[in-house]
N, C-alpha and C. Protein backbone atom coordinates (compact mmCIF):
# COMPACT_ATOMS: atom_id res chain seq x y z
N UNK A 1 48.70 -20.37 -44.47
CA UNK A 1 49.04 -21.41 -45.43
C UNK A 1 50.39 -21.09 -46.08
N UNK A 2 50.72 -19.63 -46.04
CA UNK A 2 51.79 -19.22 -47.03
C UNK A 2 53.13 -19.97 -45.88
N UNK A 3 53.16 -19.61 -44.54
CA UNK A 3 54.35 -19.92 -43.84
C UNK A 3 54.61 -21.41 -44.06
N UNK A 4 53.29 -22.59 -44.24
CA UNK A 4 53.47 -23.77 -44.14
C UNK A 4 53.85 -24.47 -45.31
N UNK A 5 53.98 -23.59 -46.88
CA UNK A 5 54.43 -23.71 -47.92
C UNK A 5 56.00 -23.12 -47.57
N UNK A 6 55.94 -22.15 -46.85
CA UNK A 6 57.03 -21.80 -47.12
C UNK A 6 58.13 -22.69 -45.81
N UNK A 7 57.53 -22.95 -45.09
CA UNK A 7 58.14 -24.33 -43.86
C UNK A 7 58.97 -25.18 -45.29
N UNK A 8 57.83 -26.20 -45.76
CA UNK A 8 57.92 -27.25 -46.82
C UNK A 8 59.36 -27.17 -48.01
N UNK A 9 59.16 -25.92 -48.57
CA UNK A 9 60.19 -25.66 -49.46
C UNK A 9 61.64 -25.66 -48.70
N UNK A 10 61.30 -24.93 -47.83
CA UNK A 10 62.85 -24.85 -46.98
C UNK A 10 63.15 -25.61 -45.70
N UNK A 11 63.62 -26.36 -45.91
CA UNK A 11 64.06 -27.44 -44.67
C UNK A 11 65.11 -28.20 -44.99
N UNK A 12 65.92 -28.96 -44.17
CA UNK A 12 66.81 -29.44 -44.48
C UNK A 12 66.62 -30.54 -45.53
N UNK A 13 65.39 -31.52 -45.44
CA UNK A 13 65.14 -32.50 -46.36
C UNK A 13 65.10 -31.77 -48.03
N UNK A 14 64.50 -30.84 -47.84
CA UNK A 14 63.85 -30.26 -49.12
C UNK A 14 65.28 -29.69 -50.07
N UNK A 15 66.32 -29.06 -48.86
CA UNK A 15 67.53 -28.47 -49.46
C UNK A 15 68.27 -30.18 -49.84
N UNK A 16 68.51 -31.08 -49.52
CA UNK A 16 69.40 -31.71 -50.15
C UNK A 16 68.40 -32.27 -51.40
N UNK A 17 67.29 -32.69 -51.23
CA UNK A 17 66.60 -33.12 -52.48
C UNK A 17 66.89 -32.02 -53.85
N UNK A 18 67.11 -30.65 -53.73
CA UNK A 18 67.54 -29.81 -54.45
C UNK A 18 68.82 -29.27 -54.97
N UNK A 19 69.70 -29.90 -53.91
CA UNK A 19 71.26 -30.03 -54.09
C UNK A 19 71.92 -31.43 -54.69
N UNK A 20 71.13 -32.20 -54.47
CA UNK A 20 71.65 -33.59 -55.10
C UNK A 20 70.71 -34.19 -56.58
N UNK A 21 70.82 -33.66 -57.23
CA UNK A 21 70.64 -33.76 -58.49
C UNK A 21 69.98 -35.06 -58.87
N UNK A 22 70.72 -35.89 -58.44
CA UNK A 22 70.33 -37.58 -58.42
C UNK A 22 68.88 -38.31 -57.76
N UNK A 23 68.95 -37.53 -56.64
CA UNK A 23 67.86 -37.99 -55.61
C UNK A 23 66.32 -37.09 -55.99
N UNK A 24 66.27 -35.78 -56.59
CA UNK A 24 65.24 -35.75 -56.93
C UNK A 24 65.19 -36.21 -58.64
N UNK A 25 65.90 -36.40 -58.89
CA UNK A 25 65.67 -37.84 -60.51
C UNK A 25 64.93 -38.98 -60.05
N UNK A 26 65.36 -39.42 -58.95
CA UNK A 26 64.91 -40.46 -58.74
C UNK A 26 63.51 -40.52 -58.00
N UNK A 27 63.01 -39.51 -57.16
CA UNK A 27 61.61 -38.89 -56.36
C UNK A 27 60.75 -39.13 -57.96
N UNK A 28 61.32 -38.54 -58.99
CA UNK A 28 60.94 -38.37 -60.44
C UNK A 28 60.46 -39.16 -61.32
N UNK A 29 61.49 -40.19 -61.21
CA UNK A 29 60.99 -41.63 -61.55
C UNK A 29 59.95 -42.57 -60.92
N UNK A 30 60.39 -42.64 -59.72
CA UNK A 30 59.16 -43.00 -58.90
C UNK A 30 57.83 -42.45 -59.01
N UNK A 31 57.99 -41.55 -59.16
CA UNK A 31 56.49 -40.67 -59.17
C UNK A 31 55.81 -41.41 -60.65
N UNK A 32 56.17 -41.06 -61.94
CA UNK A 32 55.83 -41.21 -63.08
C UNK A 32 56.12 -42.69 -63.66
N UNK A 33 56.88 -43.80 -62.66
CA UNK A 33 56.39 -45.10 -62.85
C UNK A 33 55.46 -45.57 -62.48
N UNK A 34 54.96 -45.25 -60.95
CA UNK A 34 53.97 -45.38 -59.97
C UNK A 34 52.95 -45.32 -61.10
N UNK A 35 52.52 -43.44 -61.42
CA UNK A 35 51.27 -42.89 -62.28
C UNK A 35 50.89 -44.30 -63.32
N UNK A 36 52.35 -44.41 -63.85
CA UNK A 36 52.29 -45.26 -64.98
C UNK A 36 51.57 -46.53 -64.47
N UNK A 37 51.66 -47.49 -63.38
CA UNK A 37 51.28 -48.44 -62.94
C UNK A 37 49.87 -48.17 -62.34
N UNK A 38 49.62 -46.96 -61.92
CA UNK A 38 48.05 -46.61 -61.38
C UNK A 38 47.14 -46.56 -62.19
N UNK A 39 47.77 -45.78 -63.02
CA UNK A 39 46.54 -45.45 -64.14
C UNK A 39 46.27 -46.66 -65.01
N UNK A 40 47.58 -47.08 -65.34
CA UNK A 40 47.38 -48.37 -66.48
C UNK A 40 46.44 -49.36 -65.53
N UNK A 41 46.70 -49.99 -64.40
CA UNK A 41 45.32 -50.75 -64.03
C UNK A 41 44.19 -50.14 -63.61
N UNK A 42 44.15 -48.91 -63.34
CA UNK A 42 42.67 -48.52 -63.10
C UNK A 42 42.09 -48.31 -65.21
N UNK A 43 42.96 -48.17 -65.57
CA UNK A 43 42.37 -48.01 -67.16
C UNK A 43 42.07 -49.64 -67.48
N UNK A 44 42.60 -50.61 -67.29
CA UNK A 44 42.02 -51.71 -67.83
C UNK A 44 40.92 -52.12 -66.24
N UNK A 45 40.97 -51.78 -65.64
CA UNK A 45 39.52 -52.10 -64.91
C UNK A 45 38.33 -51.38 -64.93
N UNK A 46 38.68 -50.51 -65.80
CA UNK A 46 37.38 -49.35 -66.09
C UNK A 46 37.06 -49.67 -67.54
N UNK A 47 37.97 -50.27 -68.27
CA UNK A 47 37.46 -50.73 -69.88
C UNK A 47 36.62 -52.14 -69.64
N UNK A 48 37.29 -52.86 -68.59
CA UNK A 48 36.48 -54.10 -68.40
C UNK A 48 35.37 -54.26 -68.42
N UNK A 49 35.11 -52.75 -67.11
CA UNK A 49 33.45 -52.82 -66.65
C UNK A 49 32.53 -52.17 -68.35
N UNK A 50 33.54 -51.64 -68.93
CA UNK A 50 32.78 -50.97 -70.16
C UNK A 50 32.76 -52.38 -71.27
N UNK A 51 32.81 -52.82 -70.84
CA UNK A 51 33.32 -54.66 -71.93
C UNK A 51 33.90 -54.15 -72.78
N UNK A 52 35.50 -53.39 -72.85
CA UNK A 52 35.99 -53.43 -73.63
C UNK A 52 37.45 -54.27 -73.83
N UNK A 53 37.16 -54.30 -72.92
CA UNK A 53 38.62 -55.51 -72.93
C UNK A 53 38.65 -56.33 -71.65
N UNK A 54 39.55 -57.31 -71.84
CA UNK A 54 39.20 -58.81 -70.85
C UNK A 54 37.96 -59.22 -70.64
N UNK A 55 37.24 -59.67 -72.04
CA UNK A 55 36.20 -59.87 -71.66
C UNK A 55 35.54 -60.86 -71.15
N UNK A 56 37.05 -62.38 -71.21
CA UNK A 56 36.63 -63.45 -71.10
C UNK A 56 36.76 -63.65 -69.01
N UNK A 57 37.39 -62.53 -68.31
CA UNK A 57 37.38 -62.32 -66.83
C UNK A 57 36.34 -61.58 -66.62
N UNK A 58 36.12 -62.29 -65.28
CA UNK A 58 35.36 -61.41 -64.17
C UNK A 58 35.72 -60.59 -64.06
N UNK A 59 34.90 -59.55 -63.33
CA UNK A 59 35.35 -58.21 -63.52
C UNK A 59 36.19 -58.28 -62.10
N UNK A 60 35.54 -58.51 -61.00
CA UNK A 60 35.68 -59.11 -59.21
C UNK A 60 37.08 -59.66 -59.25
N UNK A 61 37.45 -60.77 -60.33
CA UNK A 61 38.29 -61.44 -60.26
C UNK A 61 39.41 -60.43 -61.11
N UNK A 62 39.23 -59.68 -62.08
CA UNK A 62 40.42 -58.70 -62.58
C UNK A 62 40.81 -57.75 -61.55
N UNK A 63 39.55 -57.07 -60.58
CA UNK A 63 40.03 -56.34 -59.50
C UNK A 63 40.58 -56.77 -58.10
N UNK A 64 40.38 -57.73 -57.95
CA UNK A 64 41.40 -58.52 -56.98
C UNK A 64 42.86 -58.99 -57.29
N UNK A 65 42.61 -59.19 -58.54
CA UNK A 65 44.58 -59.35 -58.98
C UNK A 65 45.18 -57.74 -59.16
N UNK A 66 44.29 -56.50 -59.77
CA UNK A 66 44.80 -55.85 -60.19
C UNK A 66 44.87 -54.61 -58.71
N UNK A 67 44.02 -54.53 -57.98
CA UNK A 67 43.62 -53.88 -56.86
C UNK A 67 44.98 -53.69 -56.10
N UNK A 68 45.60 -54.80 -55.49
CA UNK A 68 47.09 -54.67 -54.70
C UNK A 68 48.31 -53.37 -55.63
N UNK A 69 47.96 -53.78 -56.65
CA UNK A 69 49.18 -52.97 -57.72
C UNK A 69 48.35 -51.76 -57.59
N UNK A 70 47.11 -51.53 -58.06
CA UNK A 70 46.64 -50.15 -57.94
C UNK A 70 47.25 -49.26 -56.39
N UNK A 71 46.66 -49.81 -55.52
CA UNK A 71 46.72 -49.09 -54.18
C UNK A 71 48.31 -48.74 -53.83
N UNK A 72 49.58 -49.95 -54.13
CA UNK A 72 50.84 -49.67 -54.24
C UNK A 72 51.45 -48.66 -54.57
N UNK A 73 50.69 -48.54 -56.03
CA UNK A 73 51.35 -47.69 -57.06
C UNK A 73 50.75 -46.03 -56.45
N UNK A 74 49.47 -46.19 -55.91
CA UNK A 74 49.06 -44.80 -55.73
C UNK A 74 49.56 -44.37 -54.64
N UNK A 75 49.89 -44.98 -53.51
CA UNK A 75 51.03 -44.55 -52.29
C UNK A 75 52.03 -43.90 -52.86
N UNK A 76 52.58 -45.08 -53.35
CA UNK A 76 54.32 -44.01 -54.16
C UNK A 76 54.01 -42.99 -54.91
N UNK A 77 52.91 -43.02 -55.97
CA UNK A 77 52.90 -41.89 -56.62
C UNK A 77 52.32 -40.39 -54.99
N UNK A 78 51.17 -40.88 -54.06
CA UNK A 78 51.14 -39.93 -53.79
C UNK A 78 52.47 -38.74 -53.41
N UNK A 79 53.16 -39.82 -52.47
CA UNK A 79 54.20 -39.61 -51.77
C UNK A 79 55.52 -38.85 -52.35
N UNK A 80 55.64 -39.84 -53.54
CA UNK A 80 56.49 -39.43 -54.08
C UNK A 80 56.47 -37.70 -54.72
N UNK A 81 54.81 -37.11 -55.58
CA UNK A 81 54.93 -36.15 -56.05
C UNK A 81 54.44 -35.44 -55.00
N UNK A 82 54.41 -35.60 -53.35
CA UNK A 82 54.67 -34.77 -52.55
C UNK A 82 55.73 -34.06 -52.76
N UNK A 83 56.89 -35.27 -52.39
CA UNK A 83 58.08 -34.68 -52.31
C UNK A 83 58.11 -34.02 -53.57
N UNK A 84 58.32 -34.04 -54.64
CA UNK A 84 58.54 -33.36 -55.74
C UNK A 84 57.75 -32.06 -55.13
N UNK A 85 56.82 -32.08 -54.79
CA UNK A 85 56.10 -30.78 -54.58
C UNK A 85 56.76 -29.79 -53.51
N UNK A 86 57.47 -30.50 -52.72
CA UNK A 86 57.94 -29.48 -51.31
C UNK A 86 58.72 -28.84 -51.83
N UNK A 87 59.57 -29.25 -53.21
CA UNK A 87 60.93 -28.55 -53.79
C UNK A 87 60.13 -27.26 -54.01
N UNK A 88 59.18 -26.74 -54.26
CA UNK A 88 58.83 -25.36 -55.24
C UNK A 88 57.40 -25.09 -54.25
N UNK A 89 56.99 -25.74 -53.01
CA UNK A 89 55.50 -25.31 -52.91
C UNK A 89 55.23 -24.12 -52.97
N UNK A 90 55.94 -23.23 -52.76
CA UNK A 90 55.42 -21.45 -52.58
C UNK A 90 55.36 -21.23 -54.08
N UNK A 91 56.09 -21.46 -55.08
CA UNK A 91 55.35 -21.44 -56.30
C UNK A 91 53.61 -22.32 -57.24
N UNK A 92 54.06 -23.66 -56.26
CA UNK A 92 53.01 -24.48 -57.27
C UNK A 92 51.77 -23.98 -56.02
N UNK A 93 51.83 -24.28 -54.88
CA UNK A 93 50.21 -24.10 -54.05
C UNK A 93 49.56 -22.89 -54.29
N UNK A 94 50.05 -21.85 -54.88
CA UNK A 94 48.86 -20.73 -55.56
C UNK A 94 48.70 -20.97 -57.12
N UNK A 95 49.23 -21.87 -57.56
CA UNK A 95 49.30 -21.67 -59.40
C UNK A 95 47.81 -22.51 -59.42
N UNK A 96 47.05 -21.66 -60.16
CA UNK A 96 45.28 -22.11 -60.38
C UNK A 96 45.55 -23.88 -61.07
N UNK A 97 46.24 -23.86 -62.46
CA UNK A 97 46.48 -25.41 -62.81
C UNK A 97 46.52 -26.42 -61.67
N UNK A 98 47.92 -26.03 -61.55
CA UNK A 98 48.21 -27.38 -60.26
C UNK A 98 47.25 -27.03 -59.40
N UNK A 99 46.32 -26.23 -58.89
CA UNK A 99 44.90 -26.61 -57.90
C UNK A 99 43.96 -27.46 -58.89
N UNK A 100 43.97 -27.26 -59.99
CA UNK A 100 43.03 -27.79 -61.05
C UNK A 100 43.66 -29.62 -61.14
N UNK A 101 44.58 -29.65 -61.02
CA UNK A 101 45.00 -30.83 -61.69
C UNK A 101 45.09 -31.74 -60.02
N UNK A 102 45.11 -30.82 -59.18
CA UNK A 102 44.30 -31.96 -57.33
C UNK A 102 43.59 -31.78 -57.36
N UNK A 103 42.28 -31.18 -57.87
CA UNK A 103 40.88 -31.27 -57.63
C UNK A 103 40.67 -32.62 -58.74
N UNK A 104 40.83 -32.82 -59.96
CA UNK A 104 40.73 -33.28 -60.61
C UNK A 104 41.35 -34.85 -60.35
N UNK A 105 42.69 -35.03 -59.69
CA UNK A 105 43.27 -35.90 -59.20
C UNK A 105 42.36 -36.45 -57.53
N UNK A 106 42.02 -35.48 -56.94
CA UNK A 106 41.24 -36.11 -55.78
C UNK A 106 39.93 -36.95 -56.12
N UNK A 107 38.88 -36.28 -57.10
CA UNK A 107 38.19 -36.61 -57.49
C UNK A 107 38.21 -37.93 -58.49
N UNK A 108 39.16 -38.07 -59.18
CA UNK A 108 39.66 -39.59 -59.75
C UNK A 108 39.61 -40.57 -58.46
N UNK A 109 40.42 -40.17 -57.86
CA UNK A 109 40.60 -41.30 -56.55
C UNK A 109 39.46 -41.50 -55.81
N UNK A 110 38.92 -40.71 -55.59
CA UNK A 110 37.09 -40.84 -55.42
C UNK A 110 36.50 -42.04 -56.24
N UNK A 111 36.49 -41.71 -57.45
CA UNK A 111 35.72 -42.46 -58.72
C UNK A 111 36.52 -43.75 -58.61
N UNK A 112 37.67 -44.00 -58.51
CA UNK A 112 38.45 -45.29 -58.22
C UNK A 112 38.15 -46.01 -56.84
N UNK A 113 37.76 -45.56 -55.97
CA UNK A 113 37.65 -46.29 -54.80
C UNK A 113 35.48 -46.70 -54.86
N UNK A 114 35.21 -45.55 -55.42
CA UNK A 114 33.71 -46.35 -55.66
C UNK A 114 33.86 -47.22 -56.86
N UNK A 115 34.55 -47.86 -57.39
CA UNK A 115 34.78 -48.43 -58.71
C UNK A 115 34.92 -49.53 -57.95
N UNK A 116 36.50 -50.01 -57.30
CA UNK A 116 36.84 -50.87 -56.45
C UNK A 116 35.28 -51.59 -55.70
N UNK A 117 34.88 -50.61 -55.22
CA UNK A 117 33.92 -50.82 -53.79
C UNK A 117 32.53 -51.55 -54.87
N UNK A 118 32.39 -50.78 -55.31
CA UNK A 118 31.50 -51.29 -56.38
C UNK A 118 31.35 -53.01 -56.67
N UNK A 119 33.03 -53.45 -57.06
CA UNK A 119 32.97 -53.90 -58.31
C UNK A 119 32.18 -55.33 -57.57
N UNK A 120 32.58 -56.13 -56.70
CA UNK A 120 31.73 -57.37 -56.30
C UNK A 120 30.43 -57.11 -56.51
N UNK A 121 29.71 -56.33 -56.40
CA UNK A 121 28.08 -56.36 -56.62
C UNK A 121 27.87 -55.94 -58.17
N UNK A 122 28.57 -55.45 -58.57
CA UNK A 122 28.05 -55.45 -60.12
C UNK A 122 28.30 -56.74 -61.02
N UNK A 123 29.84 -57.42 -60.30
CA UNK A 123 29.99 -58.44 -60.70
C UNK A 123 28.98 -59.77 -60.78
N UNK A 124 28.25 -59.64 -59.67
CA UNK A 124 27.05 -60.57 -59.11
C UNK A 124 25.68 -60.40 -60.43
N UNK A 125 25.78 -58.95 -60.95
CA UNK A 125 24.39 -59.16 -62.08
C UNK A 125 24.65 -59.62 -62.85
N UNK A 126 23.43 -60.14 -63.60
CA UNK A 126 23.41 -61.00 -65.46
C UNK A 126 24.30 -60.06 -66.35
N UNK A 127 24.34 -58.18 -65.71
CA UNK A 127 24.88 -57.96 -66.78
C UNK A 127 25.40 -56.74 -66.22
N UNK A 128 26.32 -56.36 -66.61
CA UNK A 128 26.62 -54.40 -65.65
C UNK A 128 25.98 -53.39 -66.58
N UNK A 129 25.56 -52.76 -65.34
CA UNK A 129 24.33 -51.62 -65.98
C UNK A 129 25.24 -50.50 -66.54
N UNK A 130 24.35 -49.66 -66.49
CA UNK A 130 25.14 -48.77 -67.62
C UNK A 130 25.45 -47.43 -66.67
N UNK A 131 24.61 -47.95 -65.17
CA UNK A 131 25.50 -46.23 -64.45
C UNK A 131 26.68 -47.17 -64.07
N UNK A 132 26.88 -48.63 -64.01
CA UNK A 132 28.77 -49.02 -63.44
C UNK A 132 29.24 -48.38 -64.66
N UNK A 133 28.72 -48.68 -66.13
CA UNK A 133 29.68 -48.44 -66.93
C UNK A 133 29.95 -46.98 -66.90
N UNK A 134 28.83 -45.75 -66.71
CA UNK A 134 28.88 -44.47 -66.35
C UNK A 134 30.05 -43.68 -65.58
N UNK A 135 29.85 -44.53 -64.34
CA UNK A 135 30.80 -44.60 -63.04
C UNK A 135 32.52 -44.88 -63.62
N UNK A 136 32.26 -46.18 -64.91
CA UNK A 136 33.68 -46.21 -65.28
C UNK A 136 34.28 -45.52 -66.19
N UNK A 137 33.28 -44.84 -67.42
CA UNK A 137 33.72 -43.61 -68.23
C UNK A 137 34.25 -42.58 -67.28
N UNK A 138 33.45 -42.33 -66.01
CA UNK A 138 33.90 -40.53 -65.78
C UNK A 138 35.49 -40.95 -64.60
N UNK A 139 35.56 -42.44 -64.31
CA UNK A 139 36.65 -42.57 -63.59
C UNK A 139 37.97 -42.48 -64.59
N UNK A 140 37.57 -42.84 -66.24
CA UNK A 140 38.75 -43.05 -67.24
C UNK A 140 39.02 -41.55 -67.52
N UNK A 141 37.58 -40.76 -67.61
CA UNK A 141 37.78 -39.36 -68.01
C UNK A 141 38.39 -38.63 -67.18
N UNK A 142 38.52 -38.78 -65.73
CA UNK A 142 39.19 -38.12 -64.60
C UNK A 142 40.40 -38.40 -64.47
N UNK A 143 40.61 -39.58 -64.83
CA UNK A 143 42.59 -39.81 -64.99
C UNK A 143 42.75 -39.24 -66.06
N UNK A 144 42.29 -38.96 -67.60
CA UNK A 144 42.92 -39.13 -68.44
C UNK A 144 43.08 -36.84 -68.17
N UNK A 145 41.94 -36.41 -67.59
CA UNK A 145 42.16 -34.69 -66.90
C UNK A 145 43.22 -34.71 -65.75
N UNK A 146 43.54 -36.16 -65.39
CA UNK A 146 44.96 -35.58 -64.12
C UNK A 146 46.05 -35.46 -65.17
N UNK A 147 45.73 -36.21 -66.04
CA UNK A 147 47.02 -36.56 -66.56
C UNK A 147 47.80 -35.10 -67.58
N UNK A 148 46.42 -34.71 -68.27
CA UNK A 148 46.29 -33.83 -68.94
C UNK A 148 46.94 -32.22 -68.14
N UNK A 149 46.20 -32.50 -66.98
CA UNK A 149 46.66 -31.35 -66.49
C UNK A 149 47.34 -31.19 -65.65
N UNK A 150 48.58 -32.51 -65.14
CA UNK A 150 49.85 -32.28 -64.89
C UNK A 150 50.70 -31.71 -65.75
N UNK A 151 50.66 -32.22 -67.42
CA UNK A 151 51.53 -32.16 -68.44
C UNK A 151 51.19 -30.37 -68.38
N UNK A 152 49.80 -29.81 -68.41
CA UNK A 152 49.74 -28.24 -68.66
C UNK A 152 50.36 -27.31 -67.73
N UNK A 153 50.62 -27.98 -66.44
CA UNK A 153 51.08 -26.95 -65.59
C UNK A 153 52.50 -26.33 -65.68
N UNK A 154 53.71 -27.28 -66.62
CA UNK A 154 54.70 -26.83 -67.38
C UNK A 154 54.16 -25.52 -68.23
N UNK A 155 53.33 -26.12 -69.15
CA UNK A 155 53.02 -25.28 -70.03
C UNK A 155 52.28 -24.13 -69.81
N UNK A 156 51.27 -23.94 -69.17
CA UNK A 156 50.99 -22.58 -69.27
C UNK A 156 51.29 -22.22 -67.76
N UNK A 157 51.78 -22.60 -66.74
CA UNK A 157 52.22 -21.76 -65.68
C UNK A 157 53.93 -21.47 -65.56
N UNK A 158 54.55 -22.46 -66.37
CA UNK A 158 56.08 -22.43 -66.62
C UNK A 158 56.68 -22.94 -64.99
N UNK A 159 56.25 -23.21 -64.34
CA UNK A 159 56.21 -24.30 -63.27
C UNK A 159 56.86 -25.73 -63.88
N UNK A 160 57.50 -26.16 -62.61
CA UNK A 160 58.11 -27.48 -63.11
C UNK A 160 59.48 -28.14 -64.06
């Protein structure tokens, strides 16, 4: 694993993303607009199912408008904080956080795609039960631990 971190960091792609100042700003932006656009609709489709907001929409019908932007946004973000990641992998792929903050991030995307998959049949009852709403607390609580523990991996690994 160490040679294929250490492949990643050093290659020609990885050296100009690190020499041009501009282009990983911009890997940068992308990444943390994306997040910004992922999370913000998976957070109002997980308050929905909790009736906390849009209450006068379907839930079926909020995740079909909002669903295209989710899946968009989570491509670029994946992609994007790849690349961010190839700049340093021999530092970040052993740092315990950043393993903490993809376990935590895989497992969101888990809870988001049974959310999605979900949502037409819950939409169909008199009323959404309380394991969808369950299902949508621990999907809000799992973004709000990626999020948490991207911001920590600055902080206590000095990474980033």
């Amino acid at each position: 694993m160490s040679s294929l971190m250490h492949f990643l960091q050093h290659n020609a792609f990885t050296d100009m993303l690190n020499n041009i100042g501009w282009l990983y700003a911009t890997f940068a932006v992308i990444h943390y607009f994306s997040m910004f656009i992922l999370i913000g609709t998976i957070v109002i489709l997980d308050l929905r199912i909790l009736g906390v907001a849009a209450k006068k929409q379907g839930v079926a019908q909020l995740a079909e408008t909002l669903s295209p932007w989710t899946w968009t946004a989570l491509a670029f973000a994946l992609l994007s904080g790849f690349t961010m990641f190839m700049t340093d992998a021999t530092d970040f792929f052993p740092d315990i956080v950043f393993r903490v903050k993809m376990t935590v991030l895989l497992l969101a995307i888990v809870f988001t795609i049974i959310v999605q998959r979900s949502v037409p049949k819950w939409d169909r009852l008199p009323a959404i039960s309380s394991g969808a709403k369950m299902v949508a607390l621990v999907s809000l609580i799992l973004w709000l631990g990626t999020i948490l523990a991207g911001v920590e991996i600055a902080a206590i690994s000095g990474l980033g």
